[in-house]
Protein backbone atom coordinates (compact mmCIF):
# COMPACT_ATOMS: atom_id res chain seq x y z
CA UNK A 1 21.54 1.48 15.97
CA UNK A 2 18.51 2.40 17.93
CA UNK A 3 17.36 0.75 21.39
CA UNK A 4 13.99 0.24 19.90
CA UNK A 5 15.29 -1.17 16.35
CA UNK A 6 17.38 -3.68 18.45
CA UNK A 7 14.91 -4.72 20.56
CA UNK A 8 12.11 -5.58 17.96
CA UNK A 9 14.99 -6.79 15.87
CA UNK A 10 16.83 -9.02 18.36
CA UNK A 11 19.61 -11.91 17.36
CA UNK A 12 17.98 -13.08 14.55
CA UNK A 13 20.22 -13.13 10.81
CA UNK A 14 19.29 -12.05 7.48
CA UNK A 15 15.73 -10.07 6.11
CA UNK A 16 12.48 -11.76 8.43
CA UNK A 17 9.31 -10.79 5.90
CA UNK A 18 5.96 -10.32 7.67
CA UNK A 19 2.70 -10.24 5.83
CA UNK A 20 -0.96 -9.40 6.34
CA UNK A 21 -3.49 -7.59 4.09
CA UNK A 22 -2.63 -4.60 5.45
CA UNK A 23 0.96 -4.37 6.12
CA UNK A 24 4.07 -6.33 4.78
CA UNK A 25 6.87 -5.85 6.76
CA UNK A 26 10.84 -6.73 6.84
CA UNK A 27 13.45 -6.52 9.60
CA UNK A 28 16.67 -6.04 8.57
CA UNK A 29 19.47 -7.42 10.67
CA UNK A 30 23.21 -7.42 9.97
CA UNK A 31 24.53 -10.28 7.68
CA UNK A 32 28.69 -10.65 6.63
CA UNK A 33 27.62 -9.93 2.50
CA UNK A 34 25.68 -7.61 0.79
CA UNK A 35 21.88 -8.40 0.73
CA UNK A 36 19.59 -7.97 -1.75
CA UNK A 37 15.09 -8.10 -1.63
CA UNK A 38 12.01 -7.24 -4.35
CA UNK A 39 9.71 -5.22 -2.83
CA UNK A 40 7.73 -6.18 -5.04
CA UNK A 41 5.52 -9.02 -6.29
CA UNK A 42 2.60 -11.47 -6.09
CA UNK A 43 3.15 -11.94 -2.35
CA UNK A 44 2.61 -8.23 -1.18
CA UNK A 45 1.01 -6.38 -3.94
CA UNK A 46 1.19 -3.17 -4.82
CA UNK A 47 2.02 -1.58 -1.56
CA UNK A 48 3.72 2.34 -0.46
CA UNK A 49 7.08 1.62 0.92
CA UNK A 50 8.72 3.17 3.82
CA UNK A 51 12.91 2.15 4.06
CA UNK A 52 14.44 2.95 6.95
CA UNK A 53 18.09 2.22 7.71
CA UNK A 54 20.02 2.89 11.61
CA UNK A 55 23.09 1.71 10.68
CA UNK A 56 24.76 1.09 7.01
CA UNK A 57 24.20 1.79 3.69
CA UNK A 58 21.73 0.57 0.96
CA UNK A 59 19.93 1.25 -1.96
CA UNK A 60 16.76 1.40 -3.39
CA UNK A 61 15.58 0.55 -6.55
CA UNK A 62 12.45 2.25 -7.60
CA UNK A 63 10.03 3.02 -10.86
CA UNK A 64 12.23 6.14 -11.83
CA UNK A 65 15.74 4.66 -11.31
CA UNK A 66 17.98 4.12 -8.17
CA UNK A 67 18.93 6.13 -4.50
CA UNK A 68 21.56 5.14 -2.43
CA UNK A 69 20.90 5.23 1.70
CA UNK A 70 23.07 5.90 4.33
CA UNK A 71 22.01 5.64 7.92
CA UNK A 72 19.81 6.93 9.72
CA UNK A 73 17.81 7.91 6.00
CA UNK A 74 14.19 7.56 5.57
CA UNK A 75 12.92 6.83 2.17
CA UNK A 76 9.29 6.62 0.98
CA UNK A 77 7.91 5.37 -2.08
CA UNK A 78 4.75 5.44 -3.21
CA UNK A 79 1.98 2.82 -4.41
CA UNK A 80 4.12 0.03 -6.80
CA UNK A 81 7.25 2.40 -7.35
CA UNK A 82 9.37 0.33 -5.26
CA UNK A 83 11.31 -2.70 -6.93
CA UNK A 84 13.88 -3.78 -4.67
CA UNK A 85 16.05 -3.29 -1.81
CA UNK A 86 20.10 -3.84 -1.27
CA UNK A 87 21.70 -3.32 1.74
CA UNK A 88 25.82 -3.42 2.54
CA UNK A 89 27.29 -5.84 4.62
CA UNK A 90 26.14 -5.27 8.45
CA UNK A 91 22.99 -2.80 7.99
CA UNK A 92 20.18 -2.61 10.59
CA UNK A 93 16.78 -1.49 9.62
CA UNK A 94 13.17 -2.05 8.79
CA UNK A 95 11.11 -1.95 5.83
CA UNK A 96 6.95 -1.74 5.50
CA UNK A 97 5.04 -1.76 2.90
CA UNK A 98 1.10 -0.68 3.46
CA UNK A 99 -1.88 -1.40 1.57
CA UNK A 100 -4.15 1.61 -0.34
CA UNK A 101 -6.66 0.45 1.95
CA UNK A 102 -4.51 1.42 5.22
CA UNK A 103 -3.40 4.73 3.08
CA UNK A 104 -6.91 5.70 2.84
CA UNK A 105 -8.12 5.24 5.61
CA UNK A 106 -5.11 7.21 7.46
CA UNK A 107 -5.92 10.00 4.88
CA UNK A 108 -9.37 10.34 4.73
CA UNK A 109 -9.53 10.09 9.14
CA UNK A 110 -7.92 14.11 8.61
CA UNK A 111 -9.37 17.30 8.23
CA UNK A 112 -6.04 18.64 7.23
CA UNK A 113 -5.47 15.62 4.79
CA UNK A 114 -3.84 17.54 1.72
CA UNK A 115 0.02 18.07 2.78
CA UNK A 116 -0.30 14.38 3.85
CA UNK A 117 -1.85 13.08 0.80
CA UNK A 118 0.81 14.99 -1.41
CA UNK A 119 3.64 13.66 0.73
CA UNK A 120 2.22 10.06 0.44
CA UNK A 121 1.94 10.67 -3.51
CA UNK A 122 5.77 11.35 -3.73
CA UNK A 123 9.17 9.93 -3.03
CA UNK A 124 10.36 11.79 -0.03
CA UNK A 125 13.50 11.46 1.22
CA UNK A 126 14.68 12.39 4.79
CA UNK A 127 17.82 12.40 7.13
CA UNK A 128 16.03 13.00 10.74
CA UNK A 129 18.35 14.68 12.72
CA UNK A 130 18.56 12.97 16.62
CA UNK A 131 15.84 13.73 18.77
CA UNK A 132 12.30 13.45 19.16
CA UNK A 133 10.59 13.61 16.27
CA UNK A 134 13.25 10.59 14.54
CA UNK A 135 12.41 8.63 17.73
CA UNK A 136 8.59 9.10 17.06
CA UNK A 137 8.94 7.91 13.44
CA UNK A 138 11.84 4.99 14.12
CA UNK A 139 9.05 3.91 16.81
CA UNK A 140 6.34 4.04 14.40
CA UNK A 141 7.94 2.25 12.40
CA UNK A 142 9.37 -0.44 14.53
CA UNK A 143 5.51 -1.08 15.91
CA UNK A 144 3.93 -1.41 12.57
CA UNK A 145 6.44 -3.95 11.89
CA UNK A 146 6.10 -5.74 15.75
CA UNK A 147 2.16 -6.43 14.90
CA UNK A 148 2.90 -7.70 11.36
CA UNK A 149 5.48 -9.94 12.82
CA UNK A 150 2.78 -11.00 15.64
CA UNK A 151 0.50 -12.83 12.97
CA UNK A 152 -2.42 -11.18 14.61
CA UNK A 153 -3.10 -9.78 11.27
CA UNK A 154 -2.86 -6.07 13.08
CA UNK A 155 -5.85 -3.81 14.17
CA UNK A 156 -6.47 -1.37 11.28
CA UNK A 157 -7.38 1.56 13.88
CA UNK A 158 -3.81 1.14 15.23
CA UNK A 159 -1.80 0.86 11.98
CA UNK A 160 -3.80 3.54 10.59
CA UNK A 161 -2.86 5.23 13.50
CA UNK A 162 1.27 5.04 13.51
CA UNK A 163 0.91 5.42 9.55
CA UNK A 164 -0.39 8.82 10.25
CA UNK A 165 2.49 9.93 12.65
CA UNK A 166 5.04 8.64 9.68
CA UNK A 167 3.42 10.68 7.12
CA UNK A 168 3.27 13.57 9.60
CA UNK A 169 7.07 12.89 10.31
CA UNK A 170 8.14 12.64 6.80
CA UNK A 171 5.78 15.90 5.98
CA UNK A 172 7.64 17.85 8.64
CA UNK A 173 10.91 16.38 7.83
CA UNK A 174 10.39 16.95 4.35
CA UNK A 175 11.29 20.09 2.29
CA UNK A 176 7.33 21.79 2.37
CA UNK A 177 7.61 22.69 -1.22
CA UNK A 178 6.07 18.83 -1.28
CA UNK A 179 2.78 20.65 -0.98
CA UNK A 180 3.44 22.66 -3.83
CA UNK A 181 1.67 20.94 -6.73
CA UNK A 182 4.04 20.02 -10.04
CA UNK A 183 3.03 20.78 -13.02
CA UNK A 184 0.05 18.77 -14.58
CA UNK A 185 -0.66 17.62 -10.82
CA UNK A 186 -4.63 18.88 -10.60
CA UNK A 187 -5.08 15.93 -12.66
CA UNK A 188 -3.13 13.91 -11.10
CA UNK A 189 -4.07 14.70 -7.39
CA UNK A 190 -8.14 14.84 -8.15
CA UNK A 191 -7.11 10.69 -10.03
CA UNK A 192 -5.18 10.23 -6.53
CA UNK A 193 -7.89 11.10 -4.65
CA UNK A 194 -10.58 9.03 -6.41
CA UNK A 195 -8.46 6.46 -5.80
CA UNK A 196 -8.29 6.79 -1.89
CA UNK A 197 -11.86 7.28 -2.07
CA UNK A 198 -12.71 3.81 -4.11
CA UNK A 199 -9.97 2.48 -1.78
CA UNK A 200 -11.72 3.22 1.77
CA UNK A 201 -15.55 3.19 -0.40
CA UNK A 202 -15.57 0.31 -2.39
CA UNK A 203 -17.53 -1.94 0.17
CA UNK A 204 -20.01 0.62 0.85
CA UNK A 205 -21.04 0.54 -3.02
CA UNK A 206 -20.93 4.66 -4.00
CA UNK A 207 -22.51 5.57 -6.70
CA UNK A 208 -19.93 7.54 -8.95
CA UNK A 209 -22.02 10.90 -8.58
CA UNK A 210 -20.82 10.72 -4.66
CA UNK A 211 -17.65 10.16 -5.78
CA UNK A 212 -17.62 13.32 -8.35
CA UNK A 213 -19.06 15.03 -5.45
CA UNK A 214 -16.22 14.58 -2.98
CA UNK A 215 -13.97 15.36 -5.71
CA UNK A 216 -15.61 18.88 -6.80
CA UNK A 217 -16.17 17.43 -10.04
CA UNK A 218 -19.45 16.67 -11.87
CA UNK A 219 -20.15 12.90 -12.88
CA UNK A 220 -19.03 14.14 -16.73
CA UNK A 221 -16.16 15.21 -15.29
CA UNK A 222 -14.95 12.89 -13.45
CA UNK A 223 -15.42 10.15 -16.14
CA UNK A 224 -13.55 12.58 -19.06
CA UNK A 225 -10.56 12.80 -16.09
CA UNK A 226 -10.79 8.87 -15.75
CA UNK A 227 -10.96 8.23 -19.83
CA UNK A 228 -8.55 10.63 -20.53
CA UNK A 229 -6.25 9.62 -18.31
CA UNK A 230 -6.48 5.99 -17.26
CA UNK A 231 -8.68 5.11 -21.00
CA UNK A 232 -11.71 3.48 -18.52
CA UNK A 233 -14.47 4.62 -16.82
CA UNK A 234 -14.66 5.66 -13.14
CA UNK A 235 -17.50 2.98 -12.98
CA UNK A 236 -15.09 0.75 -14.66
CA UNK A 237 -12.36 1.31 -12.02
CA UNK A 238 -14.48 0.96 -9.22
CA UNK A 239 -15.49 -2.28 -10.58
CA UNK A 240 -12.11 -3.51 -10.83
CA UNK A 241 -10.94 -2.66 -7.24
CA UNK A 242 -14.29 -4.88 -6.32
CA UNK A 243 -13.12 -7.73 -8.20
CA UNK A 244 -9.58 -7.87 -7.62
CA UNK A 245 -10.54 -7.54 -4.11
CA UNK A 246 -13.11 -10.40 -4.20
CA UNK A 247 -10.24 -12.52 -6.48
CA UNK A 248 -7.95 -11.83 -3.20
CA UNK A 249 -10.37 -13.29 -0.70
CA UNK A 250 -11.56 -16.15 -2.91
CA UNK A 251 -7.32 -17.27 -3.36
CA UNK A 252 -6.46 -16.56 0.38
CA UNK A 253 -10.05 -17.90 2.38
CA UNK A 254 -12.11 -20.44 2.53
CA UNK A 255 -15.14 -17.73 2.88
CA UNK A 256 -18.48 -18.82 1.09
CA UNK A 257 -19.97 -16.72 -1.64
CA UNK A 258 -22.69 -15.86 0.62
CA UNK A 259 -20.11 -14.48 3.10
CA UNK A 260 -17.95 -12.58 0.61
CA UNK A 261 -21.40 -10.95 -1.16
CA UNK A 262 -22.16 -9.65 2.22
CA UNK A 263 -18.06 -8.66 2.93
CA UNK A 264 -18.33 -6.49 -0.66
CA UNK A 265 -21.16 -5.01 -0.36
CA UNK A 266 -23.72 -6.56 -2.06
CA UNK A 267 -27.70 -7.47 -1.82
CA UNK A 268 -27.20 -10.89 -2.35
CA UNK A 269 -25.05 -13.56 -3.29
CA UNK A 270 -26.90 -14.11 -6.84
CA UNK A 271 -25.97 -10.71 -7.66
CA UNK A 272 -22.41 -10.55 -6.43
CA UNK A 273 -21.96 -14.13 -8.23
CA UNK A 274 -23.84 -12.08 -11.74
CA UNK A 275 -21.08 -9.52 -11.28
CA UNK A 276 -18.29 -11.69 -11.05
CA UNK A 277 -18.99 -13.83 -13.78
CA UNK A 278 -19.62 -10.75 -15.80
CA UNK A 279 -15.98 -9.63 -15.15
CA UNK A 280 -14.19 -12.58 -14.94
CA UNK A 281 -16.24 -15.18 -17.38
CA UNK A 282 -16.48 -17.50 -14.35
CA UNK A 283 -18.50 -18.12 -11.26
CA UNK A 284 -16.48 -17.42 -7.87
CA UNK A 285 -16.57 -21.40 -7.27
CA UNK A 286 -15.13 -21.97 -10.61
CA UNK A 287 -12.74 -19.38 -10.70
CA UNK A 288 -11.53 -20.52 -6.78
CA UNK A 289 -11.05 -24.36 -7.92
CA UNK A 290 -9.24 -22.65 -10.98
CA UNK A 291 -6.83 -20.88 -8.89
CA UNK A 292 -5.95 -23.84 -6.20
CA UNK A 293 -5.35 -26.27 -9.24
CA UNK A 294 -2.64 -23.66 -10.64
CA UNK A 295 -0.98 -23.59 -7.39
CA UNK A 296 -1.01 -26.90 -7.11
CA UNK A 297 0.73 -26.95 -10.61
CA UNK A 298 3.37 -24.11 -9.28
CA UNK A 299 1.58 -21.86 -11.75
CA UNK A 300 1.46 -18.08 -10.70
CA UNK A 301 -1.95 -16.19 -10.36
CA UNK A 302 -3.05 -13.36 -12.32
CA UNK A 303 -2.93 -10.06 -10.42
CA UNK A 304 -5.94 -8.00 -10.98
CA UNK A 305 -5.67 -4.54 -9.65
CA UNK A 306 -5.05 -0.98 -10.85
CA UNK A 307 -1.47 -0.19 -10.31
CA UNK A 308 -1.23 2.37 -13.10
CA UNK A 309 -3.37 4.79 -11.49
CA UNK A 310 -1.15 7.55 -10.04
């Protein structure tokens, strides 16, 4: 068991969950049974994982099946492949989830951005030997999860900034035939990208020929890649991302519509109110009472988002 991981850790029993919008995080500390966690649900989202155990075993399950962890593994999993988490008897670690919107903006802050984003589009699995570079990405790590447990709600520039060093960590860590592309991947990487781009964009309201354009495409292309792949339009899916995000702040603030037009983006609050009601067949006053009766009634809230994209 690290210093650091016992430090941030400290006596506390059992899995201690941390949550923001940008980061979900979980301390593990050691127990006397085998514990078990979702990594998944209407509480986080669909986050990337990172799993890191210093001492015991675990396992992971994920989209594609199951992998077993023994100390000191690293395991990352990207956007909603993760399902849930088991650890052995007396296991020390730390688990974080981050959003797309922290994954794109570590990504798109890089010249060199590729071997990161195709290492953050993968499950990579590393044993870091001891020394520097495990201590760098245990630390990481351990910080992400000290300002989610803080309630501060974390700065974005300094997330963003130890998410970077863990991708850089797992890259070099990794096996580099990661960068090599697997079959069918142009596809895939150009609908990966789009996404990042939407992700860190959305606000800023893109048309989708600026979005073709950072992609290499034209706008036909892009929206045969996006219909042939996803079956809607890239217009479509930036829509979406706007309205799941605007469902998100209308559940979890007490913002007024005037405040959340301005947050999203648009000219006014007639027009962001036009939009919603367009998507969701009710104003964002209607829709917010809607969603605080149903959790008055224990009733669980539709997720809107797009966690089928790659």
């Amino acid at each position: 068991m690290t210093a650091e991981l016992a430090a941030s850790i400290g006596a506390a029993r059992g899995m201690a969950a941390y949550g923001s919008r940008e980061v979900h995080a979980q301390a593990i500390t050691p127990a006397l049974r085998r514990q078990r966690w979702s990594l998944q649900g209407q509480a986080t989202g669909v986050l990337s994982h990172a799993v890191h155990l210093s001492a015991g075993r675990g396992l992971v399950l994920h989209a594609q099946g199951e992998l077993a962890l023994r100390a000191p593994d690293v395991v990352w999993l990207p956007a909603g492949r993760a399902r849930e988490l088991q650890v052995e008897a007396g296991s020390v670690g730390v688990s974080v989830g981050f959003s797309d919107a922290l994954l794109a903006k570590a990504l798109s802050e890089r010249e060199d951005e590729a071997p990161l984003r195709q290492v953050s589009s993968r499950l990579v699995v590393v044993t870091p030997p001891e020394g520097a570079l495990r201590a760098e990405l245990v630390r990481s790590l351990m910080a992400v999860e000290a300002e989610a447990r803080s309630g501060s709600g974390g700065l974005r520039p300094y997330l963003s900034a130890h998410l970077t060093i863990l991708l850089v960590a797992l890259w070099r860590l990794s096996s580099h035939d990661v960068a090599q592309l697997p079959s069918g991947a142009p596809a895939r990487q150009r609908l990966l990208r789009f996404r990042h781009l939407v992700e860190a964009q959305f606000r800023t309201r893109w048309p989708v020929s600026r979005y073709a354009s950072e992609l290499g495409l034209s706008p036909d292309g892009l929206h045969d890649l996006c219909v042939r792949s996803l079956g809607r339009s890239p217009l479509s899916l930036v829509h979406e991302r706007v309205v799941g995000e605007a469902c998100t702040l209308l559940a979890r603030t007490d913002l007024g519509v005037d405040q959340l037009s301005a947050d999203l983006g648009f000219d006014s609050p007639s027009h962001f109110s036009r939009f919603f009601k367009r998507w969701t067949g009710r104003s964002p006053t209607h829709w917010r009472e809607g969603v605080r009766v149903q959790a008055q009634q224990g009733q669980a809230r539709q997720q809107l988002g797009y966690g089928d994209w790659p």
